[in-house]
PDB file of N, CA and C in Angstrom:
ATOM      1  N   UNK A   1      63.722  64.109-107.713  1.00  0.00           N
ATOM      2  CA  UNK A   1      62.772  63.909-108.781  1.00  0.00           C
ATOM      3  C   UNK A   1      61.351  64.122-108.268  1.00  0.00           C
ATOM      4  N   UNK A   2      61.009  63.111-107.161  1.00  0.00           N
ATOM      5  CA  UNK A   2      59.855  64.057-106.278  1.00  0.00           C
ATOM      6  C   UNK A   2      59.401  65.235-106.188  1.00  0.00           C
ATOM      7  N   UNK A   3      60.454  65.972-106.166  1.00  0.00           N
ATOM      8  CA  UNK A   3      60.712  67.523-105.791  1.00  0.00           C
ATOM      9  C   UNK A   3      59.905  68.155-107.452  1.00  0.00           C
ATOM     10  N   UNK A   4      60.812  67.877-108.098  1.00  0.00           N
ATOM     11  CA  UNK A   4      60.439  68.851-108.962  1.00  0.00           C
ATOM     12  C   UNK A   4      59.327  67.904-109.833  1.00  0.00           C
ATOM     13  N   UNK A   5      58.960  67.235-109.746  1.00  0.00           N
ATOM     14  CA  UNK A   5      57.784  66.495-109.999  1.00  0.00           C
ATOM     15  C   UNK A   5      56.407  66.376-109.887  1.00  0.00           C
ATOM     16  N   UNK A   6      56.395  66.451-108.610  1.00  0.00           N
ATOM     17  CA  UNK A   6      55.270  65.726-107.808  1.00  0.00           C
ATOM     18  C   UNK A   6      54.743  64.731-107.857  1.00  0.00           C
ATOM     19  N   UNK A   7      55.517  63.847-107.974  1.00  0.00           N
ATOM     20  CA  UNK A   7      55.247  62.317-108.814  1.00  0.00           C
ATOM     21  C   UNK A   7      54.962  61.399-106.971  1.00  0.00           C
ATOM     22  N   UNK A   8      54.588  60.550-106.726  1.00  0.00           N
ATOM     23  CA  UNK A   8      54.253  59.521-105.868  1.00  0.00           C
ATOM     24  C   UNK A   8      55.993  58.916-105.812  1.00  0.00           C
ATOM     25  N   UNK A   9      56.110  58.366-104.534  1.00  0.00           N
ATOM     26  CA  UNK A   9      57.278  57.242-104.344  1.00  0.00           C
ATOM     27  C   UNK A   9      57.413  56.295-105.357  1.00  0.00           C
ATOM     28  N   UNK A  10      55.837  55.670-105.673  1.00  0.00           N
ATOM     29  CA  UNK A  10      56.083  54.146-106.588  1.00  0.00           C
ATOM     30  C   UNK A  10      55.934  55.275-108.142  1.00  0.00           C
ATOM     31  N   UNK A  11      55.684  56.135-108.466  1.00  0.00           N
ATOM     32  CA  UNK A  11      55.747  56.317-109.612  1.00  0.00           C
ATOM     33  C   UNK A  11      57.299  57.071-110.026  1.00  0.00           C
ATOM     34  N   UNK A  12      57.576  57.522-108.634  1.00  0.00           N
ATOM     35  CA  UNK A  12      59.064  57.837-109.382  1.00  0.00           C
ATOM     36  C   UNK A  12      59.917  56.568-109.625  1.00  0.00           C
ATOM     37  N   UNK A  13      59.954  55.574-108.591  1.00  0.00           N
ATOM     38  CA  UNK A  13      60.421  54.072-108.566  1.00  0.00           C
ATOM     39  C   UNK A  13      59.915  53.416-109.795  1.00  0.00           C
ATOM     40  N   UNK A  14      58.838  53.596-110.376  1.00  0.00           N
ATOM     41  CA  UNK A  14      58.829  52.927-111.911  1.00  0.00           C
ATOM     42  C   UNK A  14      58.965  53.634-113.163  1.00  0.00           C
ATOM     43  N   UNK A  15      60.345  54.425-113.020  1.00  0.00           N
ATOM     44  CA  UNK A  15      60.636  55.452-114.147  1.00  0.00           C
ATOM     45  C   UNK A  15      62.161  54.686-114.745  1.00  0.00           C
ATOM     46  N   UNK A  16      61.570  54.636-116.404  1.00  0.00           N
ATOM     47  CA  UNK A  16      62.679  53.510-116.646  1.00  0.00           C
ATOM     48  C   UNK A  16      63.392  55.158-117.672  1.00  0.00           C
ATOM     49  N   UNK A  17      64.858  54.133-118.210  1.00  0.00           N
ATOM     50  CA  UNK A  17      65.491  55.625-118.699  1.00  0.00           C
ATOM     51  C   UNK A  17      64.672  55.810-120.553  1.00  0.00           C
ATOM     52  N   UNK A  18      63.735  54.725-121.068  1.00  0.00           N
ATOM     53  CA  UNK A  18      63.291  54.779-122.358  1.00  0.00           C
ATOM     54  C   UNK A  18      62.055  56.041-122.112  1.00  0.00           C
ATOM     55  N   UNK A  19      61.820  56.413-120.640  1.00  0.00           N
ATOM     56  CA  UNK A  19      60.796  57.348-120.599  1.00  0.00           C
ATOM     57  C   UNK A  19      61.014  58.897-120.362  1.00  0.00           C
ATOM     58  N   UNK A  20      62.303  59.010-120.181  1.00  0.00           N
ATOM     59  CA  UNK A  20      63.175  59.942-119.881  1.00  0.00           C
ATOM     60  C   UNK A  20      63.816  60.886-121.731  1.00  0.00           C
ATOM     61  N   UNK A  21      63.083  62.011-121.618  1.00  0.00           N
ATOM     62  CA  UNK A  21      64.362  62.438-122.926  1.00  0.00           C
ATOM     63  C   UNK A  21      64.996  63.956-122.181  1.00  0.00           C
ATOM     64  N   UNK A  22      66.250  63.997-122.240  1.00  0.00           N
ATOM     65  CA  UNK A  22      66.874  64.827-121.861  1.00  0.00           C
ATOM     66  C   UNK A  22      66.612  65.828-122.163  1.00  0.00           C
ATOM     67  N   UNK A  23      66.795  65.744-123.915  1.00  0.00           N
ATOM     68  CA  UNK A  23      66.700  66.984-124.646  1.00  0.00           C
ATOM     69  C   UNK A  23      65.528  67.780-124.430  1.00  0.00           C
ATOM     70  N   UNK A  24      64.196  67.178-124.498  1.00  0.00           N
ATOM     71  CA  UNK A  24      62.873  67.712-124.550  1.00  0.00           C
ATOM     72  C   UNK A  24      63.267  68.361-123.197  1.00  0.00           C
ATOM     73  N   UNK A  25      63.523  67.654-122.411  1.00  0.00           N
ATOM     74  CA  UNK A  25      63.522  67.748-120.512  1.00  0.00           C
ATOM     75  C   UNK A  25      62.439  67.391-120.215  1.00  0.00           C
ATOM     76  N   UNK A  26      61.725  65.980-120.531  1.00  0.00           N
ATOM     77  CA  UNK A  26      60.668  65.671-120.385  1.00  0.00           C
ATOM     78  C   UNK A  26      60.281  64.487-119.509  1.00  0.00           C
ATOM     79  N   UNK A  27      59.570  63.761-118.958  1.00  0.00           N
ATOM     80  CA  UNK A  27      59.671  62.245-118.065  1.00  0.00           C
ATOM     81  C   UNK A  27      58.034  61.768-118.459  1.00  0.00           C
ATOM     82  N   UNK A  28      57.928  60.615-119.059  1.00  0.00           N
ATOM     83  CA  UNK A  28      56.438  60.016-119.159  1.00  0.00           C
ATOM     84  C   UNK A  28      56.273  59.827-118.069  1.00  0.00           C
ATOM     85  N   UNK A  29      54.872  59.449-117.556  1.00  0.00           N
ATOM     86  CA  UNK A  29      54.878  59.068-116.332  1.00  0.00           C
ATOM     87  C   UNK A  29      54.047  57.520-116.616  1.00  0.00           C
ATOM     88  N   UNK A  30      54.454  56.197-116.721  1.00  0.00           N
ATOM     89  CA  UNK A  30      53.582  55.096-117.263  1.00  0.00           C
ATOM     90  C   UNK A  30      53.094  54.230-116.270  1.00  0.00           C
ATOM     91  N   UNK A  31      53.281  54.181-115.029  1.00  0.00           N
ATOM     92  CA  UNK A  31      53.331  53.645-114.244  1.00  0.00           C
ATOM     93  C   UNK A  31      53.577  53.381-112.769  1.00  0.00           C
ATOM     94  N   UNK A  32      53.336  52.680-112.018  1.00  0.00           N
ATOM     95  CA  UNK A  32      54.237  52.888-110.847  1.00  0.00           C
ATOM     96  C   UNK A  32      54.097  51.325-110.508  1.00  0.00           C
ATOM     97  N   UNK A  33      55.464  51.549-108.847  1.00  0.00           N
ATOM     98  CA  UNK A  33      56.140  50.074-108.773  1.00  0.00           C
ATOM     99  C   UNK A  33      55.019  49.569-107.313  1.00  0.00           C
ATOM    100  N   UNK A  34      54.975  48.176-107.338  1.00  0.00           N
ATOM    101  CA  UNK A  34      53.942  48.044-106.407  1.00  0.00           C
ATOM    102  C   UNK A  34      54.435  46.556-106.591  1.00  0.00           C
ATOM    103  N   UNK A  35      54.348  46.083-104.939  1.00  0.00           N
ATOM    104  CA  UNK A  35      54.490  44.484-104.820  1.00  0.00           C
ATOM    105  C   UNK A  35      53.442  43.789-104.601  1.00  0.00           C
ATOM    106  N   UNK A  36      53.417  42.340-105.685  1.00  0.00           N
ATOM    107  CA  UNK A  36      52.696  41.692-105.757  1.00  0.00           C
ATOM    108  C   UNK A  36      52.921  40.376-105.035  1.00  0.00           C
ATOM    109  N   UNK A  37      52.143  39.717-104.132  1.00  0.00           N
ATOM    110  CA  UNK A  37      52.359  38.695-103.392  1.00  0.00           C
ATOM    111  C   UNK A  37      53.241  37.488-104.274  1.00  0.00           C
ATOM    112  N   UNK A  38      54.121  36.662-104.297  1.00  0.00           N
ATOM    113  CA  UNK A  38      54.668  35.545-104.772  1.00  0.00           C
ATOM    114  C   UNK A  38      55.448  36.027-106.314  1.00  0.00           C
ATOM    115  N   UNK A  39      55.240  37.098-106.457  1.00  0.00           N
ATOM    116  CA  UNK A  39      56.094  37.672-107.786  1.00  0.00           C
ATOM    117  C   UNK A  39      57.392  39.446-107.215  1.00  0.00           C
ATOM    118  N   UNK A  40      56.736  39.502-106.250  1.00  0.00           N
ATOM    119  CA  UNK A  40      57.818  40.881-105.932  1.00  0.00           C
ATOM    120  C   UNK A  40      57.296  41.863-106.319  1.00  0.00           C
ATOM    121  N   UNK A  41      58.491  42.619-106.639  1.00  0.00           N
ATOM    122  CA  UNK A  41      58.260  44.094-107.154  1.00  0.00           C
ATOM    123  C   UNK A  41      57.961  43.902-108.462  1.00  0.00           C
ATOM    124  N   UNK A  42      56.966  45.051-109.401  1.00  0.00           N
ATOM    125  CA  UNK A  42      56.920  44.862-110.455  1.00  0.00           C
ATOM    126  C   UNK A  42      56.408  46.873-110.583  1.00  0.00           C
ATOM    127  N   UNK A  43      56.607  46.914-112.311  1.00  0.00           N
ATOM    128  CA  UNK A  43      55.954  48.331-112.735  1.00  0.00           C
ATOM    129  C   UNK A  43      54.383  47.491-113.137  1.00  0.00           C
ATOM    130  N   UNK A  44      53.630  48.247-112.179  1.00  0.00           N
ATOM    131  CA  UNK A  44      52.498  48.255-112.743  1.00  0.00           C
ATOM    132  C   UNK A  44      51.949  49.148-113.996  1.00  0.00           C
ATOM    133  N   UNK A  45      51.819  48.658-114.925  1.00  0.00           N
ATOM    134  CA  UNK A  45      51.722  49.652-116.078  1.00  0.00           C
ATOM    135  C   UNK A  45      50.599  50.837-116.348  1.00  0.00           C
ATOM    136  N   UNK A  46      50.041  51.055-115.553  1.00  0.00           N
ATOM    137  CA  UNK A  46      48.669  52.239-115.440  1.00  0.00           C
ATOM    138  C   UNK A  46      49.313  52.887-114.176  1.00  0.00           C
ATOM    139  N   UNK A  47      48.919  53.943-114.112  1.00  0.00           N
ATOM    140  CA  UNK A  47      48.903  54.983-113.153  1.00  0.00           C
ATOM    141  C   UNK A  47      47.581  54.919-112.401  1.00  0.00           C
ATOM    142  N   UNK A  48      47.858  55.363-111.316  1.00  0.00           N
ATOM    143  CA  UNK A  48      46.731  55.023-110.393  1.00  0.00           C
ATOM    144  C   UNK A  48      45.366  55.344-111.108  1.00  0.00           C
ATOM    145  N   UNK A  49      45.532  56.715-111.411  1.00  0.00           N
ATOM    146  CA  UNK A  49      43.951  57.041-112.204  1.00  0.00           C
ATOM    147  C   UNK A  49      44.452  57.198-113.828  1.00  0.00           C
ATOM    148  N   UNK A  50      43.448  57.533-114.298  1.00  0.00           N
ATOM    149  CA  UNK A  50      43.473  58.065-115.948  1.00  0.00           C
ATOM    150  C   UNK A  50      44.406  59.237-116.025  1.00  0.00           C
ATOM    151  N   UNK A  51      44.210  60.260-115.112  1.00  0.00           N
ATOM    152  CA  UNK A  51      44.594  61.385-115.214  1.00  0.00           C
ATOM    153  C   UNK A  51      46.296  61.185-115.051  1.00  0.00           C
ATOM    154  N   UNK A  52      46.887  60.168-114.352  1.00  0.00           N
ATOM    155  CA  UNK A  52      48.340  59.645-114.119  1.00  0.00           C
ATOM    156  C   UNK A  52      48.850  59.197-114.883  1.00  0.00           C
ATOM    157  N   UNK A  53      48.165  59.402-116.385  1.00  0.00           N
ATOM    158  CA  UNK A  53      49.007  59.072-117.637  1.00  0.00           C
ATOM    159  C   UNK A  53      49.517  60.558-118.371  1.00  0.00           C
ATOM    160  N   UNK A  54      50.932  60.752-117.809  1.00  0.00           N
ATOM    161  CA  UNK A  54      51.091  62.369-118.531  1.00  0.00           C
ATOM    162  C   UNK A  54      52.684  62.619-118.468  1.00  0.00           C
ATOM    163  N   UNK A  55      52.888  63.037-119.510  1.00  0.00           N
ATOM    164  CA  UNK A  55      54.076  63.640-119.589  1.00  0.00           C
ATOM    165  C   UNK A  55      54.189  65.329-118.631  1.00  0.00           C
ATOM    166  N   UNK A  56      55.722  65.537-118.318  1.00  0.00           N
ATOM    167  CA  UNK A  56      55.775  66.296-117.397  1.00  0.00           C
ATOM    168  C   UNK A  56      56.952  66.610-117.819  1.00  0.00           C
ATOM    169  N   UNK A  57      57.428  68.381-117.531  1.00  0.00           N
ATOM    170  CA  UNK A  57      58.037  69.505-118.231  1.00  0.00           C
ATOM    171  C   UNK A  57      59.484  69.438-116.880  1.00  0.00           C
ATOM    172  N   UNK A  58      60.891  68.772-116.813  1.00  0.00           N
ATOM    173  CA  UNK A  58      61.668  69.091-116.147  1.00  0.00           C
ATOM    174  C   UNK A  58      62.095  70.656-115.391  1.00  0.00           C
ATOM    175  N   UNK A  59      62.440  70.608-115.013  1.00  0.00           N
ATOM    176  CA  UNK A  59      63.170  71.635-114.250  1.00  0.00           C
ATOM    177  C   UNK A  59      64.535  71.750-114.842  1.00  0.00           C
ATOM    178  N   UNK A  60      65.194  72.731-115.052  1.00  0.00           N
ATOM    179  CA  UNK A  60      66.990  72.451-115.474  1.00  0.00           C
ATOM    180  C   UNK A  60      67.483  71.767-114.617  1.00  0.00           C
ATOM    181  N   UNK A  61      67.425  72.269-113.291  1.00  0.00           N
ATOM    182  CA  UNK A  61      68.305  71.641-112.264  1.00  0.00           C
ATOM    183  C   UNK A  61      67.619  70.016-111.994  1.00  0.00           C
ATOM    184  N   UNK A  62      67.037  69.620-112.661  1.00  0.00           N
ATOM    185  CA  UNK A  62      66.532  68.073-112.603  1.00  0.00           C
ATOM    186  C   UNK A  62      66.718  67.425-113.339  1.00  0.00           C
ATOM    187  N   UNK A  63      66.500  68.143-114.927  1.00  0.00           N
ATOM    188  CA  UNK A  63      67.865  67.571-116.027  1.00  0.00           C
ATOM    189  C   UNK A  63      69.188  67.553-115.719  1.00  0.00           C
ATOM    190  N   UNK A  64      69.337  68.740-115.087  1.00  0.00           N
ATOM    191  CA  UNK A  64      71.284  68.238-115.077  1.00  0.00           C
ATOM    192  C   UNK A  64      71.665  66.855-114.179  1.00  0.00           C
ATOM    193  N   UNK A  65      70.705  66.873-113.057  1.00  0.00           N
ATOM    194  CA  UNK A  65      70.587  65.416-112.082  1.00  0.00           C
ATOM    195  C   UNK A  65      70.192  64.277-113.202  1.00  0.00           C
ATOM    196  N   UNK A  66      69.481  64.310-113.852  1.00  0.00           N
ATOM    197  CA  UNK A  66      69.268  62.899-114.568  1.00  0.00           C
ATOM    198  C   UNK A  66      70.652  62.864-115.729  1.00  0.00           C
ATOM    199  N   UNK A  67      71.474  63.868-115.664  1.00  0.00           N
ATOM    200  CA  UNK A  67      72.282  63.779-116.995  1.00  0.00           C
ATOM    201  C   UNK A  67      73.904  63.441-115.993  1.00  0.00           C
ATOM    202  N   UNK A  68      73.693  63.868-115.131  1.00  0.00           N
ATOM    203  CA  UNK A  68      75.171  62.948-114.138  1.00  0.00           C
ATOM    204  C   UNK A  68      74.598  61.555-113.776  1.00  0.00           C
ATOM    205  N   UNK A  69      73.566  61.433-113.826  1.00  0.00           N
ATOM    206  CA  UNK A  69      72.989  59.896-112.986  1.00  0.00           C
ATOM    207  C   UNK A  69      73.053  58.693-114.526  1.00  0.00           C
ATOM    208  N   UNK A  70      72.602  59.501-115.502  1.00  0.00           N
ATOM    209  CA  UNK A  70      72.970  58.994-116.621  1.00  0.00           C
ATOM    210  C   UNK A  70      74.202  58.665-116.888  1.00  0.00           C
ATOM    211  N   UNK A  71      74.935  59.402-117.067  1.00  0.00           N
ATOM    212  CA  UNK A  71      76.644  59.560-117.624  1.00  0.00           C
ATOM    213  C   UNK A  71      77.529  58.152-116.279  1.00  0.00           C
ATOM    214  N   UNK A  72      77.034  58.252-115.497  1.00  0.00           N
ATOM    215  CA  UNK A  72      77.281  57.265-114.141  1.00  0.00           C
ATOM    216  C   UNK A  72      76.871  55.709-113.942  1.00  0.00           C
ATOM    217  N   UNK A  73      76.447  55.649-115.003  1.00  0.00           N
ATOM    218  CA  UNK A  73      75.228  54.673-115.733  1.00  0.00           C
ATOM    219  C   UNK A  73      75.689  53.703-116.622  1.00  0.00           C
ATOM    220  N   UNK A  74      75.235  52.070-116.942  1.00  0.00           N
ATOM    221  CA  UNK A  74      75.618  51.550-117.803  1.00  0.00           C
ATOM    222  C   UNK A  74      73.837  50.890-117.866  1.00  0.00           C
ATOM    223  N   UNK A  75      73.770  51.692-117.392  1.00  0.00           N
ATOM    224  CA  UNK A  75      71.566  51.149-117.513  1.00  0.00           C
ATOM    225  C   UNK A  75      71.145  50.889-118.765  1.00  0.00           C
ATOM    226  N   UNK A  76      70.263  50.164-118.959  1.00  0.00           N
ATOM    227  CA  UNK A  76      69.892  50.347-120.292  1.00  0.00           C
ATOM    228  C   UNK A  76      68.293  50.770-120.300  1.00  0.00           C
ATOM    229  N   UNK A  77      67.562  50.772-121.468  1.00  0.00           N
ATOM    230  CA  UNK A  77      66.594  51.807-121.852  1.00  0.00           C
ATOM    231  C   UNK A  77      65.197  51.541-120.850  1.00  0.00           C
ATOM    232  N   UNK A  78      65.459  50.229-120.563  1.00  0.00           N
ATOM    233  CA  UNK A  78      64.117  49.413-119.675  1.00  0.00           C
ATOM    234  C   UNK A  78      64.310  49.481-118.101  1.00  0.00           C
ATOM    235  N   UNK A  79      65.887  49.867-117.895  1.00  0.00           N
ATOM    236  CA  UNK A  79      66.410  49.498-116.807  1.00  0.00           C
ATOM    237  C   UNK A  79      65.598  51.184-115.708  1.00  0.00           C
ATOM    238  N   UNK A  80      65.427  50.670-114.239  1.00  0.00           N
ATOM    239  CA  UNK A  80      64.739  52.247-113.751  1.00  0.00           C
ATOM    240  C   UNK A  80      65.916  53.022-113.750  1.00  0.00           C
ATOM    241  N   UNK A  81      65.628  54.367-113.202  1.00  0.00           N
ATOM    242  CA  UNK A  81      66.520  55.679-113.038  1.00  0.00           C
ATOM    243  C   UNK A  81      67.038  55.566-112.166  1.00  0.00           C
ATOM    244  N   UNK A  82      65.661  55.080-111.096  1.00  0.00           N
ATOM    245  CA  UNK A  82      66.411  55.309-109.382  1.00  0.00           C
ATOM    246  C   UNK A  82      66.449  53.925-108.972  1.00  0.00           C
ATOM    247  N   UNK A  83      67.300  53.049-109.282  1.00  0.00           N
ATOM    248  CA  UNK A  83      67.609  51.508-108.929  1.00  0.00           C
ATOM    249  C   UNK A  83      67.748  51.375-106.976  1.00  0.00           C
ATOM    250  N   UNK A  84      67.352  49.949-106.963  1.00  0.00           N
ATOM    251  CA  UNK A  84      67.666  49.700-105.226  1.00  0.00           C
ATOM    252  C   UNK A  84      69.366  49.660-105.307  1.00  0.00           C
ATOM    253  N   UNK A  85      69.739  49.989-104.365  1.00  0.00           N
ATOM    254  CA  UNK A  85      71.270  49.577-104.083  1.00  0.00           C
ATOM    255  C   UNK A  85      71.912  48.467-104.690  1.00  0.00           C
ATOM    256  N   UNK A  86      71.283  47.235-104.633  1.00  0.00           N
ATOM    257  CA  UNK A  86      71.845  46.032-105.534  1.00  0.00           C
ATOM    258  C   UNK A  86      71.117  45.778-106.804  1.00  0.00           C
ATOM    259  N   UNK A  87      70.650  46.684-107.301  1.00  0.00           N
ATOM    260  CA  UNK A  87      69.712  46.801-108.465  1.00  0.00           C
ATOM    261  C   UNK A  87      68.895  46.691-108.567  1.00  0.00           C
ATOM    262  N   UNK A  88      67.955  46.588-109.633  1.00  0.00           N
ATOM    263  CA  UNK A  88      66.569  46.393-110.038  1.00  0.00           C
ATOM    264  C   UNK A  88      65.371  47.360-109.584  1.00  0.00           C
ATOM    265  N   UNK A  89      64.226  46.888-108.899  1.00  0.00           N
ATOM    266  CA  UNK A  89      63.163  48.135-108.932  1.00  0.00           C
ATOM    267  C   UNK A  89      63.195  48.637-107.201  1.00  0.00           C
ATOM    268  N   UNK A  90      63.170  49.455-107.284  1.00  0.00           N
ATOM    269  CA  UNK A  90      63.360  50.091-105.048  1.00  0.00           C
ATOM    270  C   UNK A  90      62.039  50.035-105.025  1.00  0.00           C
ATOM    271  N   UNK A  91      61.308  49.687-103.668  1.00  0.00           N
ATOM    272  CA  UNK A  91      60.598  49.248-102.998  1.00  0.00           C
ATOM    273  C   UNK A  91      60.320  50.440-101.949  1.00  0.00           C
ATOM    274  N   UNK A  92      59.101  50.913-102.518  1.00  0.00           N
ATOM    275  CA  UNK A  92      58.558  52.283-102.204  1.00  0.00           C
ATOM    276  C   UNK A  92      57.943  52.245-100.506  1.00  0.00           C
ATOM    277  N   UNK A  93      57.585  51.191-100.258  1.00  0.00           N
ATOM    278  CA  UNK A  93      57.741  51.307 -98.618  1.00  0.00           C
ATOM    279  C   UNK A  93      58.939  51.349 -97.817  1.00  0.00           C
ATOM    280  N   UNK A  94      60.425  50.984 -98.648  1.00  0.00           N
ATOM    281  CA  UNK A  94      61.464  50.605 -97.825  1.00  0.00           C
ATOM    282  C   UNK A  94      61.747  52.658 -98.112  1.00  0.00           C
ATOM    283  N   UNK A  95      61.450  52.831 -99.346  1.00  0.00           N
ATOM    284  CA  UNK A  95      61.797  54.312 -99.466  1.00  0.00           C
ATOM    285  C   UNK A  95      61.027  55.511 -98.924  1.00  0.00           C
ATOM    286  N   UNK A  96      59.834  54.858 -98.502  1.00  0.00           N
ATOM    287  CA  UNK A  96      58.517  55.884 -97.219  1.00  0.00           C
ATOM    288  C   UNK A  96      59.596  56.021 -95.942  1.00  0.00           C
ATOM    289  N   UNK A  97      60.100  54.385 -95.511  1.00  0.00           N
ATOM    290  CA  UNK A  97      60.986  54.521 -94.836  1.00  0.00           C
ATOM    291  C   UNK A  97      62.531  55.653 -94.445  1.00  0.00           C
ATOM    292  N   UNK A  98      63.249  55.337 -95.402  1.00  0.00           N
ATOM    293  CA  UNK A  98      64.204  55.855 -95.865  1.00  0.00           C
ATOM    294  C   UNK A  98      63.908  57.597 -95.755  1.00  0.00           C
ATOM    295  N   UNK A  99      62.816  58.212 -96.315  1.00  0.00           N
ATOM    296  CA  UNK A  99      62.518  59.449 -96.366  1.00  0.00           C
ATOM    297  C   UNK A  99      62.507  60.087 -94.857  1.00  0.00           C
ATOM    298  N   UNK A 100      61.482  59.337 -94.220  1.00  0.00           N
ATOM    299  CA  UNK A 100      60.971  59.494 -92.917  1.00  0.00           C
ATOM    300  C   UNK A 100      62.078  59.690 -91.946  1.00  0.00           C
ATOM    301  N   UNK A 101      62.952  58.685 -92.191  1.00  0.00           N
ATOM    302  CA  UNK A 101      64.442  58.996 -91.136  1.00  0.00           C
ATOM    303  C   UNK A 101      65.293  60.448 -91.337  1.00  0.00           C
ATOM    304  N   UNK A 102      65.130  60.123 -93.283  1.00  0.00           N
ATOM    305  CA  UNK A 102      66.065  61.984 -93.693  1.00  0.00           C
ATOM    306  C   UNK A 102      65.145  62.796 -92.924  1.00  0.00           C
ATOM    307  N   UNK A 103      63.592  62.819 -93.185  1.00  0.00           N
ATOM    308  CA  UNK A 103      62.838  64.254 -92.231  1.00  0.00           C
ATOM    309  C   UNK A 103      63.361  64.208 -90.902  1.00  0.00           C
ATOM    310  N   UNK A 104      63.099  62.994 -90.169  1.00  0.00           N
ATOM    311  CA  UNK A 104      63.367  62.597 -88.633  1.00  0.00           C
ATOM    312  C   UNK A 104      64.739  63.752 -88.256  1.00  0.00           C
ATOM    313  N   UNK A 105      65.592  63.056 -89.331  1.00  0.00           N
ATOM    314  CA  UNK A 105      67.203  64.000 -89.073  1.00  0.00           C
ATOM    315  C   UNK A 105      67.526  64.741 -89.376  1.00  0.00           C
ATOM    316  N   UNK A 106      66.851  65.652 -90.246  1.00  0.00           N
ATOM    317  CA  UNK A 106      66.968  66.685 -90.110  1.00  0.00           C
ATOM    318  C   UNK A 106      66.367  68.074 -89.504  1.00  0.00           C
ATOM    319  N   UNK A 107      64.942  67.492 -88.824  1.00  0.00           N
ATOM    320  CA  UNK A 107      64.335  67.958 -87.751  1.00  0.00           C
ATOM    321  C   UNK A 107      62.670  68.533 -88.246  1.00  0.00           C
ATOM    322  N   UNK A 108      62.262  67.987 -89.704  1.00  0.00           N
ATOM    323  CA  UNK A 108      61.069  67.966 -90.193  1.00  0.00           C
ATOM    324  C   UNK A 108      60.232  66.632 -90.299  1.00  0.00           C
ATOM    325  N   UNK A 109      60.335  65.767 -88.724  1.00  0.00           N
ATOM    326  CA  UNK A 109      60.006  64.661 -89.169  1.00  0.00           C
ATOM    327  C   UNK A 109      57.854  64.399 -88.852  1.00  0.00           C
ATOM    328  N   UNK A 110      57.448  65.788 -89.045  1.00  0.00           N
ATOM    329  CA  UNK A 110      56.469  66.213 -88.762  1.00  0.00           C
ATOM    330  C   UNK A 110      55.772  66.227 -90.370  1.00  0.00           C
ATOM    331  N   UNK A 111      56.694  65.668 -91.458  1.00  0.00           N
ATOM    332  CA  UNK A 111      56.178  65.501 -92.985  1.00  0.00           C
ATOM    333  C   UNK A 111      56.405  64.761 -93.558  1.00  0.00           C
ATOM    334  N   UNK A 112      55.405  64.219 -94.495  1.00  0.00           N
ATOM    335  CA  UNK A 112      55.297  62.839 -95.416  1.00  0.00           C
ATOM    336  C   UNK A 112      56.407  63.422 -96.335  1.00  0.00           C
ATOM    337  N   UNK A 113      56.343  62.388 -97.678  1.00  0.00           N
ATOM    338  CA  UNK A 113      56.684  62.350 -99.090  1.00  0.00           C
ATOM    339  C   UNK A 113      55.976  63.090 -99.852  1.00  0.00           C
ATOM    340  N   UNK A 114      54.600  63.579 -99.253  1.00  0.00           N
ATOM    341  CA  UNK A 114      54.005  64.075-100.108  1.00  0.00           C
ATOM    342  C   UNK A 114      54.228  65.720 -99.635  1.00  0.00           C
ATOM    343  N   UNK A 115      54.927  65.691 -98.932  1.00  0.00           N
ATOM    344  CA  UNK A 115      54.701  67.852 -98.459  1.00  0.00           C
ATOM    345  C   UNK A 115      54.186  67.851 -97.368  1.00  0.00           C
ATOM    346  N   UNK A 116      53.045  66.915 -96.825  1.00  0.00           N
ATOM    347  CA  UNK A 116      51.818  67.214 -96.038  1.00  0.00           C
ATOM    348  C   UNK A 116      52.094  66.692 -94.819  1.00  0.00           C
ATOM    349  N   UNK A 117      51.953  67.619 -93.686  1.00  0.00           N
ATOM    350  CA  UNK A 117      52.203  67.091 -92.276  1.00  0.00           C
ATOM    351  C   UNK A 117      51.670  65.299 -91.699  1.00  0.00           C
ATOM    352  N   UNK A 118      52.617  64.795 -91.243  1.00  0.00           N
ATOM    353  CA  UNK A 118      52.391  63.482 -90.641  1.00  0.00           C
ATOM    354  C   UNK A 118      50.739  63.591 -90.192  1.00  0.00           C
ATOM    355  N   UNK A 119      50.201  62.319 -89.791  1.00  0.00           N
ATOM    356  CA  UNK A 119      49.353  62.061 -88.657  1.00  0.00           C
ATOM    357  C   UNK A 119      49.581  61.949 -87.592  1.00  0.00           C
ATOM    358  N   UNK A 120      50.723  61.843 -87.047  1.00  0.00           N
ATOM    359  CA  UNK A 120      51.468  61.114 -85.778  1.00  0.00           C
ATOM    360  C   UNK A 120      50.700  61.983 -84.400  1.00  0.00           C
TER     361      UNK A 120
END
């Protein structure tokens, strides 16, 4: 979803399926997920800037991924797309993480989430 996106970690992590329409092949973008001290994870409801309030044009091959992830699904409309393993909202530093090891192993670990070469 990244991929054909260009959406941020926490804004793909706060993509619920009521923002998603297949048909159009479309994804709002309303938000992103960000932890708040003594409450957890939450969707923060603004996008970082003004300009991070926007609908965005799928890819086929990114609809057909949201339409097996769907069909695989007993989510409901509020519930996110890309859930943590035991549910609820994934936690975009554990998934900076997570990314960093796939680059590490597969031998591009010289790049962020965002495309752009590490600092390291």
């Amino acid at each position: 979803m990244m991929i054909a996106t260009g959406l941020r970690i926490g804004e793909c992590a706060a993509i619920v399926w009521d923002a998603v329409d297949l048909e159009a092949r479309t994804v709002d973008v309303r938000g992103t997920v960000v932890r708040i001290k003594g409450q957890g994870l939450i969707i923060k409801p603004e996008p970082k800037s003004e300009a991070g309030w926007r609908k965005l044009l799928l890819p086929s091959w990114c609809v057909e991924m949201l339409h097996r992830r769907r069909a695989a699904t007993t989510a409901g409309q509020e519930d996110p797309v890309f859930p943590a393993q035991k549910g609820g909202l994934r936690d975009p530093s554990n998934t900076q993480a997570d990314l960093g090891e796939a680059f590490e192993y597969t031998g591009v670990d010289d790049l962020t989430s965002s495309g752009r070469p590490s600092r390291r």
